[in-house]
C-alpha atoms as a PDB file:
ATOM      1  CA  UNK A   1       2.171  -0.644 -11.496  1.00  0.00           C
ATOM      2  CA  UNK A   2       0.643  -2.543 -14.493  1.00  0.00           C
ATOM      3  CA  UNK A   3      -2.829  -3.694 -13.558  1.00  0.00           C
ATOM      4  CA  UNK A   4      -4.800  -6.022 -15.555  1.00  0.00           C
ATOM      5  CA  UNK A   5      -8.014  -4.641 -17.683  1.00  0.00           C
ATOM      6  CA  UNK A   6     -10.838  -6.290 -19.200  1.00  0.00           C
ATOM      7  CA  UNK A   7     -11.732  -5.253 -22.852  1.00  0.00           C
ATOM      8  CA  UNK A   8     -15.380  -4.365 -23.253  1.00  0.00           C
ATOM      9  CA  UNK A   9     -17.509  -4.536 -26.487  1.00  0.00           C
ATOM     10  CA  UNK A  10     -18.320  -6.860 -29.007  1.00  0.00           C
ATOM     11  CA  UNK A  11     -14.372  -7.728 -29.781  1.00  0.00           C
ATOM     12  CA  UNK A  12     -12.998 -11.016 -28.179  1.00  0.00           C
ATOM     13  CA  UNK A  13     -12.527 -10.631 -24.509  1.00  0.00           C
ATOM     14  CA  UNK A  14      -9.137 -10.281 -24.168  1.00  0.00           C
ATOM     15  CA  UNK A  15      -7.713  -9.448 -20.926  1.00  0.00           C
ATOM     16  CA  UNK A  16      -4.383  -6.834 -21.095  1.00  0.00           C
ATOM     17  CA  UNK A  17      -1.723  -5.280 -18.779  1.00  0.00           C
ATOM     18  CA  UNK A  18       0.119  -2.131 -19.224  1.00  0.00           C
ATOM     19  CA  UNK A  19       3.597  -1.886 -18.331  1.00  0.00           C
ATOM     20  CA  UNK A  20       5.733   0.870 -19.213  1.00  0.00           C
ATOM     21  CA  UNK A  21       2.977   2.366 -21.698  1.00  0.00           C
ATOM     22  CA  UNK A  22       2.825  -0.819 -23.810  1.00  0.00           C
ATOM     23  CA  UNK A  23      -0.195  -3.755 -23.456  1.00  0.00           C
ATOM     24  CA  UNK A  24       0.416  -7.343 -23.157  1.00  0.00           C
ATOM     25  CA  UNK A  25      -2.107  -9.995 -23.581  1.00  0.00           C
ATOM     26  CA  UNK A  26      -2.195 -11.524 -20.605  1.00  0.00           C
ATOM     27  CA  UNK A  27      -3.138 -15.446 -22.189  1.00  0.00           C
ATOM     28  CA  UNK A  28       0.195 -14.911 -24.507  1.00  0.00           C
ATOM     29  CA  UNK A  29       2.659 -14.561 -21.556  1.00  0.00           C
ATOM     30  CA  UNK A  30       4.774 -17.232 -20.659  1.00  0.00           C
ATOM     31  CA  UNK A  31       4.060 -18.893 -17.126  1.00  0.00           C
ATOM     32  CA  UNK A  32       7.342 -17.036 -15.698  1.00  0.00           C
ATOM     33  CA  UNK A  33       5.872 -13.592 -16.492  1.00  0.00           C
ATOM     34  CA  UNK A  34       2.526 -14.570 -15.129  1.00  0.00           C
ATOM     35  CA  UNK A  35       4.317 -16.003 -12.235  1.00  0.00           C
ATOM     36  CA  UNK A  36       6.687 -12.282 -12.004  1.00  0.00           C
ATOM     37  CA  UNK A  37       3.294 -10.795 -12.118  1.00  0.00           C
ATOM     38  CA  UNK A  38       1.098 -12.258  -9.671  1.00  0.00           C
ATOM     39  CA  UNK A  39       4.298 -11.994  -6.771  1.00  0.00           C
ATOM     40  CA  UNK A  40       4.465  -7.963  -7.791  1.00  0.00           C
ATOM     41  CA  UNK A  41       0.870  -7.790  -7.049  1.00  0.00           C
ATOM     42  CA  UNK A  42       0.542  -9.723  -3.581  1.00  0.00           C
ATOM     43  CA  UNK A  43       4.054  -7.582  -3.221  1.00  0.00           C
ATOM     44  CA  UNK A  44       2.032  -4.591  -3.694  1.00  0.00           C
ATOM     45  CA  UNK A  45      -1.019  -5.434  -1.189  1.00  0.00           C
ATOM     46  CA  UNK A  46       1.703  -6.136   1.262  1.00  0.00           C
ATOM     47  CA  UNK A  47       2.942  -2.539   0.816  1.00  0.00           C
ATOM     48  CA  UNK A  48      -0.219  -1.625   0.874  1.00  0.00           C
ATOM     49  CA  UNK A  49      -1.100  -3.345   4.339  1.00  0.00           C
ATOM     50  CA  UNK A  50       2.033  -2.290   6.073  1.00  0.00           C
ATOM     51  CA  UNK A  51       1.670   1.639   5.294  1.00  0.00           C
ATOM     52  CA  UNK A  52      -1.829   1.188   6.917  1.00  0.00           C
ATOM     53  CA  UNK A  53      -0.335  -0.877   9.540  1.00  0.00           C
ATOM     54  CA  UNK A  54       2.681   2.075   9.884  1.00  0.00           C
ATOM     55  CA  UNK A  55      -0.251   4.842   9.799  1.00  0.00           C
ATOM     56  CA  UNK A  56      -2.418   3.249  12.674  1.00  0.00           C
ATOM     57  CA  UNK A  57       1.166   2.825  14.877  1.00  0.00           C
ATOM     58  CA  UNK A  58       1.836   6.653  13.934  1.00  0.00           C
ATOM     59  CA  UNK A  59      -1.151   7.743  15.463  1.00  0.00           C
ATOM     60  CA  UNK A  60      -0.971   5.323  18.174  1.00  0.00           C
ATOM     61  CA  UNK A  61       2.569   6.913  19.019  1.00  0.00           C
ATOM     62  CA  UNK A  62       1.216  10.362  18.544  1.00  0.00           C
ATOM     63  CA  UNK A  63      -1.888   9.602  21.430  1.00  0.00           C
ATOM     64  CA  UNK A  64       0.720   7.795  23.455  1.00  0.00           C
ATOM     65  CA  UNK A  65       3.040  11.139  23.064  1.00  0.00           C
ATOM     66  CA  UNK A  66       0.087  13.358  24.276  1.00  0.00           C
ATOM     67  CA  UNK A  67      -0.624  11.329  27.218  1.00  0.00           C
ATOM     68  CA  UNK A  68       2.369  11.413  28.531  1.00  0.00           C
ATOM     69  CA  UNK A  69       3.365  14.927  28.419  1.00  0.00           C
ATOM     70  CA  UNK A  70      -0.420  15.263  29.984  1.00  0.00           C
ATOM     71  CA  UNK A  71       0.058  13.171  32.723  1.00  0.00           C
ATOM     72  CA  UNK A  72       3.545  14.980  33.074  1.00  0.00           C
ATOM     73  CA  UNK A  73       2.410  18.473  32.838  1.00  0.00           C
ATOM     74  CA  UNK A  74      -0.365  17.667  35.773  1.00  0.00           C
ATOM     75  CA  UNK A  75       2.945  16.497  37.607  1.00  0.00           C
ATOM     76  CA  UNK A  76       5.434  18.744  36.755  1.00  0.00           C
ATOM     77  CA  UNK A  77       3.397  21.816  35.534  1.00  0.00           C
ATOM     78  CA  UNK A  78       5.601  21.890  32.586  1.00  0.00           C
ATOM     79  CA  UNK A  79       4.765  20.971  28.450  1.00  0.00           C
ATOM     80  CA  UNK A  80       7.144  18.830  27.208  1.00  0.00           C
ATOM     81  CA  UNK A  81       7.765  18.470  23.518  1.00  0.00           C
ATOM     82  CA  UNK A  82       8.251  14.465  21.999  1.00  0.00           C
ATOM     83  CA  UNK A  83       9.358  14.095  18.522  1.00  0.00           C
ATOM     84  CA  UNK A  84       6.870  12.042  16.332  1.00  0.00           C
END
């Protein structure tokens, strides 16, 4: 994903973009680009959030798993195998 990237040095400051291998200036694009951009990124947090969101649930559902075939094995006396 194209992330913005301040120039350093004694040029003007010019903040760029990559997308696709090529740099954009990011004052020269139009409002609707900036706009395009801005929803990718919050789009991309969002992603971001979920898949941590999904990974904390995963290993909720993998403690949860292991509990239960405990507290079945000290009733049953057998293992049971869940799917995760």
């Amino acid at each position: 994903m194209a992330k913005p990237k301040p120039t350093t040095g004694t040029e003007t400051k010019m903040t760029t973009i990559t997308i696709d291998d090529k740099e954009y200036d990011l004052d020269t694009l139009s409002e609707e680009a900036k706009a395009q951009l801005v929803s990718i990124q919050f789009v991309d947090q969002e992603l971001q959030r979920v898949n941590a969101q999904a990974a904390v649930l995963q290993t909720a559902r993998v403690a949860y798993s292991k509990a239960l075939n405990d507290a079945l094995n000290d009733a049953l006396g057998a293992d049971l195998v869940f799917n995760s």
